[in-house]
Structures are given as structure tokens and as C-alpha cells.
Protein backbone atom coordinates (compact mmCIF):
# COMPACT_ATOMS: atom_id res chain seq x y z
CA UNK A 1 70.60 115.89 115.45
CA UNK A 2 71.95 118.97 116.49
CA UNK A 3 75.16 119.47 118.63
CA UNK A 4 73.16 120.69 121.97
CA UNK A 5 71.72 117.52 121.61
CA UNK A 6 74.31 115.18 120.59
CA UNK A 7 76.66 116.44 123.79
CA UNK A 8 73.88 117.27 126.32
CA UNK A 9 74.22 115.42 129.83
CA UNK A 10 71.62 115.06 132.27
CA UNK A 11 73.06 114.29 136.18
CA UNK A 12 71.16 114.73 139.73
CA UNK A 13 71.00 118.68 139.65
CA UNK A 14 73.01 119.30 136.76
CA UNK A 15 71.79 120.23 133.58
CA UNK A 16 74.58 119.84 131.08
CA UNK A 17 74.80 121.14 127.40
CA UNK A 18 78.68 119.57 127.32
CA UNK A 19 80.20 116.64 129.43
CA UNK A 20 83.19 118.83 130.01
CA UNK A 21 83.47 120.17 133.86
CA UNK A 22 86.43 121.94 135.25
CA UNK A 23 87.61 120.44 138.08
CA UNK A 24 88.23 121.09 142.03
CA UNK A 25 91.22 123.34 142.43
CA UNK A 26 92.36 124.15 138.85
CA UNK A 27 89.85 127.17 138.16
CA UNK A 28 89.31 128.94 141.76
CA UNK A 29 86.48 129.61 142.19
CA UNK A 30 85.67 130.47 138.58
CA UNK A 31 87.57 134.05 138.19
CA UNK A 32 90.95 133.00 137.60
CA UNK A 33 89.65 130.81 134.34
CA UNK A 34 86.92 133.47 133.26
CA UNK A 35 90.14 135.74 132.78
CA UNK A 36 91.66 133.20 130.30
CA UNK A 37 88.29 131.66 128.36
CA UNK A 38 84.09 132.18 128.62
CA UNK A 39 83.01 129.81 131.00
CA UNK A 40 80.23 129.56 128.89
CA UNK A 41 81.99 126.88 127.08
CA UNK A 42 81.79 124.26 129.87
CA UNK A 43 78.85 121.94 131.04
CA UNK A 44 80.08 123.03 134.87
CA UNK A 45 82.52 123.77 137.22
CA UNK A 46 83.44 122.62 140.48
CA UNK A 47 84.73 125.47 142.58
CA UNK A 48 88.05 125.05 145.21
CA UNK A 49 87.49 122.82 147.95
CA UNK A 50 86.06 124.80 150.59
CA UNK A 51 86.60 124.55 154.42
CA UNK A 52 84.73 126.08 157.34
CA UNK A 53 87.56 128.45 157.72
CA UNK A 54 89.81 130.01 155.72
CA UNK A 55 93.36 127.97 155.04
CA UNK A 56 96.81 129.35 154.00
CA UNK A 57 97.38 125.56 152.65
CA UNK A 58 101.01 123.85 153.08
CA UNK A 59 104.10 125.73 152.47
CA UNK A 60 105.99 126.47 149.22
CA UNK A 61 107.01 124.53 146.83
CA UNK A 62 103.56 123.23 146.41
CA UNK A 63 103.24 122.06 142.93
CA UNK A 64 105.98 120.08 140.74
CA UNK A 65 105.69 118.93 137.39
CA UNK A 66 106.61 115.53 136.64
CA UNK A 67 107.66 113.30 133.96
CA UNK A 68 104.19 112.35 133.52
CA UNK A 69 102.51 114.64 135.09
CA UNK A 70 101.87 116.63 138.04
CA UNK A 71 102.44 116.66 142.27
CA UNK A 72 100.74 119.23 144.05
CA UNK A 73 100.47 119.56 147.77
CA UNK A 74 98.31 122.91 148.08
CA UNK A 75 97.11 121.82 151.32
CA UNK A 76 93.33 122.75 150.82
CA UNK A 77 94.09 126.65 150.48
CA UNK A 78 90.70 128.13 150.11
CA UNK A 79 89.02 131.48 151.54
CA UNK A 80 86.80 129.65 153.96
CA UNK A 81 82.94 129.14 153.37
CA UNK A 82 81.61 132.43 154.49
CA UNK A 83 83.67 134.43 151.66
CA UNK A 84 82.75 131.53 149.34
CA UNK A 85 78.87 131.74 149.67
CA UNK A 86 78.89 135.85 150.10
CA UNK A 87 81.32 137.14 147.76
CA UNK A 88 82.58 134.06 145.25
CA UNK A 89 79.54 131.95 144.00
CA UNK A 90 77.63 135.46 143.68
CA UNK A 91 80.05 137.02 141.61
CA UNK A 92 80.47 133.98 139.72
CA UNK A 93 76.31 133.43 139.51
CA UNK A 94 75.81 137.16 138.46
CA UNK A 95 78.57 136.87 135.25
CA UNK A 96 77.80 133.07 133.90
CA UNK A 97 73.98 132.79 135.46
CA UNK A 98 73.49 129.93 132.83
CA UNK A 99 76.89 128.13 134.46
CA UNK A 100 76.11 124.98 136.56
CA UNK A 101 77.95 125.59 139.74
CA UNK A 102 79.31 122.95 141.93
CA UNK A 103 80.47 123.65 144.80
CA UNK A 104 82.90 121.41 146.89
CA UNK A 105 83.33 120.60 150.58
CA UNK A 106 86.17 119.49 152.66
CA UNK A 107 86.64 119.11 156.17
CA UNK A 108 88.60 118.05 158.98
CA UNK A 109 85.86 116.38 161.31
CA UNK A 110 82.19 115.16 160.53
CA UNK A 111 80.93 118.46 162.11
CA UNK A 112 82.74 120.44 159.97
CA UNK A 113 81.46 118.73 156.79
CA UNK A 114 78.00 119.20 157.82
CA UNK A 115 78.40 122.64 158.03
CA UNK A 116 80.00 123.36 155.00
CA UNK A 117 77.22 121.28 153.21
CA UNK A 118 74.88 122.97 154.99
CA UNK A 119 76.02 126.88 153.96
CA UNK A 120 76.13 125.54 150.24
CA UNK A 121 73.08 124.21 149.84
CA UNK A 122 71.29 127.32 151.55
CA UNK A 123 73.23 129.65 148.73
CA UNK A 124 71.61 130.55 145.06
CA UNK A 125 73.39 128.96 142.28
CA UNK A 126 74.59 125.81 143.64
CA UNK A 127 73.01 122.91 142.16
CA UNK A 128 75.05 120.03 143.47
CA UNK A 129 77.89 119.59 145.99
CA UNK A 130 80.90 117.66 145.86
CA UNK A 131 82.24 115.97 148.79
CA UNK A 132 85.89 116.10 149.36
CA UNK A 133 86.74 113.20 150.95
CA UNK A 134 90.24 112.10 149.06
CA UNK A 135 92.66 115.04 149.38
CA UNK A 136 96.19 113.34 150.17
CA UNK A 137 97.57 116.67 151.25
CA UNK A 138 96.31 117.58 154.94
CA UNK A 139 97.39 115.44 158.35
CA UNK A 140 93.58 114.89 159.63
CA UNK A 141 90.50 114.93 157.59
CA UNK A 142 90.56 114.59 153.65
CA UNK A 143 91.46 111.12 152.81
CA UNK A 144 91.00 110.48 156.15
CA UNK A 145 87.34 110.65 156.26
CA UNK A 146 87.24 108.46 152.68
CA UNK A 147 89.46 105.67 153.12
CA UNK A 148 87.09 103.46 156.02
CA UNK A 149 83.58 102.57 154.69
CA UNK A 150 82.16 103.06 157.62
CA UNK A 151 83.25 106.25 158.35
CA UNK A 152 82.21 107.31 155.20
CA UNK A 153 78.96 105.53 155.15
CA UNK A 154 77.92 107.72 158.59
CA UNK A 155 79.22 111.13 157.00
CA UNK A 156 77.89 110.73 153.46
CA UNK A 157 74.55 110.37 155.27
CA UNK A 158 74.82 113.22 157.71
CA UNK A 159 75.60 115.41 155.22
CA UNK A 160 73.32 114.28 152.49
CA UNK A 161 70.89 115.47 154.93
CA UNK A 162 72.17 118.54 155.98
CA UNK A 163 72.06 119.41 151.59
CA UNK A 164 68.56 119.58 151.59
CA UNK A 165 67.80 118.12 148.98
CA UNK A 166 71.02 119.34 147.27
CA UNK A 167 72.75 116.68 145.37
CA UNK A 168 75.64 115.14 146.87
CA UNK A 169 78.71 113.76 144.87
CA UNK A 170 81.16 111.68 146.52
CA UNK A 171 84.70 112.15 145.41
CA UNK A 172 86.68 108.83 146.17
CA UNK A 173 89.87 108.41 146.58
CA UNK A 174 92.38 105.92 144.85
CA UNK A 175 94.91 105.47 147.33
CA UNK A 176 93.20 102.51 148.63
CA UNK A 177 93.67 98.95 147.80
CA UNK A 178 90.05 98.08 146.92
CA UNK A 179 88.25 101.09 146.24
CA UNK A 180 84.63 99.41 145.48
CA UNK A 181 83.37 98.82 149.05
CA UNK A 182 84.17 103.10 149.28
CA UNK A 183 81.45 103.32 146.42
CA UNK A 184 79.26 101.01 147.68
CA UNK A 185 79.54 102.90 151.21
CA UNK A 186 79.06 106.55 149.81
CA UNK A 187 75.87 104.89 147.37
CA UNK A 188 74.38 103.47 150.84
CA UNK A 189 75.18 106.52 152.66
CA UNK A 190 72.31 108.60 150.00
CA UNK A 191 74.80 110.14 147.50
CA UNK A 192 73.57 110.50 144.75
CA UNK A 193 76.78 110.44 142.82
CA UNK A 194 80.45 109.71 142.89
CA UNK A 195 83.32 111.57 141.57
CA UNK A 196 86.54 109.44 140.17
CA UNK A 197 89.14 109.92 140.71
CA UNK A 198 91.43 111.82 142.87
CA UNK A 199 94.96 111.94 142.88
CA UNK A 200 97.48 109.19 144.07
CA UNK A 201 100.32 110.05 146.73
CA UNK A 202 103.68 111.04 145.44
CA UNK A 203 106.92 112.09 146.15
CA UNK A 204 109.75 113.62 143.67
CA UNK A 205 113.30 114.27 144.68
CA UNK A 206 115.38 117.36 143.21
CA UNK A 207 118.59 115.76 142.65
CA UNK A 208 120.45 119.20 143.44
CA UNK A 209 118.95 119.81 146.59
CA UNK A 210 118.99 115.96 147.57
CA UNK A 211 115.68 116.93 149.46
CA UNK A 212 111.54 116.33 148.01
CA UNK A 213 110.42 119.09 145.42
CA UNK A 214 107.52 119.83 147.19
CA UNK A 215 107.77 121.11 151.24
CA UNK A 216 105.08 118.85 152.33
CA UNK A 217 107.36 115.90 150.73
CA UNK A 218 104.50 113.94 149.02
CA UNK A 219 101.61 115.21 147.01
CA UNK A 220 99.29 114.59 145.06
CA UNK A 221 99.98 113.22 141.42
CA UNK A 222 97.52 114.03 138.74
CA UNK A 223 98.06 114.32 134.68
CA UNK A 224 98.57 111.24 132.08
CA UNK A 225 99.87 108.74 134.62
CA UNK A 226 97.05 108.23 136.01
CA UNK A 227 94.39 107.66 133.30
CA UNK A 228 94.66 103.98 132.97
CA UNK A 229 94.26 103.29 136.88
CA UNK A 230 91.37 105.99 137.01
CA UNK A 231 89.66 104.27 133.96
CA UNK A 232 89.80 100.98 135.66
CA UNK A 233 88.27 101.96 138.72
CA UNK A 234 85.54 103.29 136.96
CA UNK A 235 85.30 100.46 135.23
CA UNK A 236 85.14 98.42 138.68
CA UNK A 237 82.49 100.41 140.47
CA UNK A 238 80.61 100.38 136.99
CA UNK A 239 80.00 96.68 137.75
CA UNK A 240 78.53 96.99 140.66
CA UNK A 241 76.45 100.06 140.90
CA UNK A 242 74.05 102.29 138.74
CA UNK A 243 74.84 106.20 140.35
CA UNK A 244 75.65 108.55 137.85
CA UNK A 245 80.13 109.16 137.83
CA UNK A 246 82.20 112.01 136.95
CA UNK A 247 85.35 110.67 135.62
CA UNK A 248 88.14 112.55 136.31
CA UNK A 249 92.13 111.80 135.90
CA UNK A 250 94.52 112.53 133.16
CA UNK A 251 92.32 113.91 130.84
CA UNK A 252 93.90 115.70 128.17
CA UNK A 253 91.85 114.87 124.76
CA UNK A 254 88.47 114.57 123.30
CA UNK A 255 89.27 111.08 122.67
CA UNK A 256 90.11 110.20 126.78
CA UNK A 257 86.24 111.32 127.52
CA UNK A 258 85.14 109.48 125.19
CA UNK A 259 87.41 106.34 126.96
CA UNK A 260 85.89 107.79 130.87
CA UNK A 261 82.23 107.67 129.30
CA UNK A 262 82.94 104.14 127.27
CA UNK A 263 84.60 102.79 131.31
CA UNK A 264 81.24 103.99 132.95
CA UNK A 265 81.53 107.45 133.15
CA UNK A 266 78.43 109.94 132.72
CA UNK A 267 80.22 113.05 132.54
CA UNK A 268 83.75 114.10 133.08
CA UNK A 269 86.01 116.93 134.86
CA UNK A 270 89.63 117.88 133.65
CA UNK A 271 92.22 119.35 135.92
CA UNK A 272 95.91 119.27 135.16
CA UNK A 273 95.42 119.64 131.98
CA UNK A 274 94.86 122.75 132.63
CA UNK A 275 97.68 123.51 134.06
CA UNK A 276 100.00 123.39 130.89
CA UNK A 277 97.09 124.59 128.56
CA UNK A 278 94.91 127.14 130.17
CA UNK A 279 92.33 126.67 127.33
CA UNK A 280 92.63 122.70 127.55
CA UNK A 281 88.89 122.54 128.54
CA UNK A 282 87.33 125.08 126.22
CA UNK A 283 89.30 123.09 123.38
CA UNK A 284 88.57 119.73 124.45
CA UNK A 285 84.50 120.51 124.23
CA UNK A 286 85.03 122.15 121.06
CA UNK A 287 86.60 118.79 119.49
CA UNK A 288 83.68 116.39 120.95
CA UNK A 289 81.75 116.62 118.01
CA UNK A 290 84.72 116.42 115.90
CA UNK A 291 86.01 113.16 117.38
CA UNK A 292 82.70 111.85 117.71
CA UNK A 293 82.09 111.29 113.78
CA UNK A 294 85.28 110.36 113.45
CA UNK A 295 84.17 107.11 115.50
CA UNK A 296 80.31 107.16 114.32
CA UNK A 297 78.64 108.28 117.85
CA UNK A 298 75.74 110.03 117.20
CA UNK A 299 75.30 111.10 120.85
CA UNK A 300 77.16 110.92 124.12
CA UNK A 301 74.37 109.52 126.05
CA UNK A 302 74.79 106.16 123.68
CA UNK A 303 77.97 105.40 125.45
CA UNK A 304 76.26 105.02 128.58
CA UNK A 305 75.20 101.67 127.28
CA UNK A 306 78.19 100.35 126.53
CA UNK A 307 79.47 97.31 128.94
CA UNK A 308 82.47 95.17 128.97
């Protein structure tokens, strides 16, 4: 079988040769990584959370590394959806036109939402959207909008039809108690996928300063730590419903996606591992195959099937 073959993922609107997608907010909006690696080398990308209008984000410090990982509290800093759909995803389209794009949506009431969705799908290139309803980081919107199934229920299904026909994936968040019924609300709202997970709230304390390390006092914690809790929720949801998920959260090794895609995952995105390796993702598609005779998979796709 050849390698195309073997690592090839097929997801609503995505054509993958390679489970591995960069994820929301570690890449830009593509030309920050294409300066370090070919893009080529991924299955996709999700661009930077976009809002209506351009955002300066949250003040400085915004990022602190921790002992397993990272905080960030960037504040959904972004150059607003009209530089994103005229000067960005062309740019990006015109050097990788081969590239998957996803683009990603965030907003701070359901109007808002809708109208990002709405200026994505009506741009070349972007072949699904992801909804970004889990960032920890702003005071209204974000995890605000992704925390009450109900709320999310009613947006996921105003903006699946504003995508026209542009598929929508949900990203949830974890900083909930139970976050099935979030799934299950996003699945009846029309998405057509889900996105797991985001990042759980944080705080870190410089011990010289005797104040946070980050301005905005919490953020978001991503890297190692949270693996095991992201693998279990995809595990959970697994259970209980059939739409396709990208697994995303402490990803650092050929050997975790294999662990996302054995949980329930169909795909997967890495992020702060990024952040200490700029070439983490490039690396971590190259070992796939590698890794995957080592443990006598013949193709990704086979995990799919595997339940516990």
C-alpha cells in the first residue's frame, strides 16, 4: 500500500493526504510557518481565529511557559475578517493551492458569528470552517457562546446556514463539567464536525513579582498536561455520537495521534508543540509511517474502528 494511502483522511470538505493539521493560533494565518517549513507537508491548517473586526488582543505578557506546558492569553488578536478573506487566505491559496484551508471564526454575539461564517464561506480556498466557541481569554463571547447547550444549539444552526453549504466544525471547550451534552448540542445544531479540545483556564504566579505571569491573570493552558483529559473526552463523545473529530491537545509525537485516532479521533491538529519546535508538525507527519509499522497498522483509517 503506498504511504498516500496508508495516511490519507477523508473529513466533510477536507481532503487529507496526512492526519496532521496545524492548529488555530500557532501558524497565523499560514505565513509565519511557510517561513520556517513547506506547508506542503501538512493535511491542513486552520488559520487564526478571526473576528468581524480587527483585535489588538489582551495586553503583554501574553504567553508563559509552564512546567508542563503552556498559558497563553492572546486575547483573539487577529486582523479582522475583511483583511483575512482579501489579502491572507489569497496569498496563502496562490503559494500552497493544493493546502486545505480552514478557516476559523470567533465572535462576541450570535450576529457577529454569522457574519464571519458568512464572509468565509463566500471566499475561494476555504473548504471548511471552524467555529470558535471555547477561547478562555476574552470577557464576552468565546467560551461564552460554548459552555450552555442551548445557546450553542441556536448558533451552531444559524451559522451552519449562513456557510452555505460550507462545513462547519465545532470547537468545544473543556472547561465544563460534562462536556457531552455540548457535542450533542453542536451535532443537533447541523455541524458537521467537532474539534477537541481547547485549552483549560490557568493561572501562574512569578514568585519575584508576587503578581500572575500573564496580564490578563489566567490563560489558557495547552501542551502535555492536557493530553490525558483531551483523550478522555474524546473518548466520551465517541460513545455517543458518529461526527467526524479533530483531536487536538498536547500533541507532541507520532505515537499521541495515533492515541487521539485509537480515543475516537479522525484526524488531528497540533499547537503548542509548535511553539518549542517550529518544525514539530512537519516532523511528526514524517514519523507516521515510521511508528505505524512499528505497531503493525497498515492504514490510519483502521483505527477508526477501534472501540473500548
Amino acid at each position: 500500500m503506498q504511504e498516500t494511502q496508508r495516511l490519507a483522511v477523508e473529513l466533510p470538505g477536507l481532503s487529507l493526504k496526512n492526519p496532521i493539521i496545524a492548529a488555530s493560533g500557532t501558524c497565523g494565518y499560514g505565513q509565519e510557518a511557510a517561513k520556517k517549513y513547506n506547508l506542503n507537508h501538512l493535511g491542513s491548517l486552520v488559520l487564526k481565529s478571526t473576528t468581524l473586526h480587527p483585535r489588538q488582543g489582551n495586553p503583554r505578557p501574553r504567553v508563559c511557559e509552564t512546567s508542563a506546558g503552556w498559558l497563553n492569553a492572546n486575547g483573539l488578536q487577529n486582523v479582522g475578517i475583511t483583511a483575512a478573506t482579501k489579502e491572507k487566505i489569497p496569498w496563502l491559496r496562490k503559494k500552497y493551492p493544493q493546502l486545505p484551508i480552514i478557516a476559523s471564526a470567533a465572535g462576541f454575539s450570535e450576529e457577529e458569528y454569522i457574519k464571519v461564517v458568512s464572509e468565509f464561506a463566500n471566499t475561494a480556498g476555504v473548504k471548511a470552517i471552524e467555529l470558535n466557541v471555547s477561547c478562555p481569554n476574552v470577557k464576552h463571547g468565546g467560551m461564552a457562546m460554548g459552555t450552555d447547550p442551548e445557546v450553542l444549539q441556536r448558533l451552531v444552526k444559524q451559522v451552519v446556514k449562513a456557510a452555505l453549504g460550507i462545513p462547519i466544525y465545532v470547537k468545544l471547550t473543556p472547561n465544563v463539567t460534562n462536556i457531552v451534552p455540548l457535542a450533542q448540542a453542536a451535532e443537533q445544531g447541523g455541524a458537521n464536525g467537532l474539534t477537541m479540545i481547547n485549552t483549560l483556564t490557568g493561572l501562574s504566579i512569578d514568585l519575584k513579582t508576587r503578581r500572575p505571569a500573564l496580564a490578563n491573570v489566567t490563560g489558557g493552558l495547552s501542551g502535555p498536561a492536557i493530553k490525558p483529559l483531551a483523550l478522555r473526552m474524546i473518548h466520551q463523545v465517541r460513545q455517543v455520537s458518529s461526527l467526524p473529530i479533530i483531536g487536538v491537545g498536547g500533541i507532541e509525537s507520532a505515537e499521541d495521534v495515533l492515541e487521539f485516532m485509537m480515543a475516537g479521533a479522525n484526524a488531528v491538529q497540533i499547537g503548542a508543540a509548535s511553539f518549542h519546535d517550529p518544525l514539530a508538525c512537519p516532523k511528526i507527519a514524517t514519523d507516521l509511517p515510521i511508528v505505524m509499522d512499528r505497531y503493525g497498522i497498515k492504514k490510519l483509517t483502521d483505527l477508526w474502528e477501534v472501540r473500548f
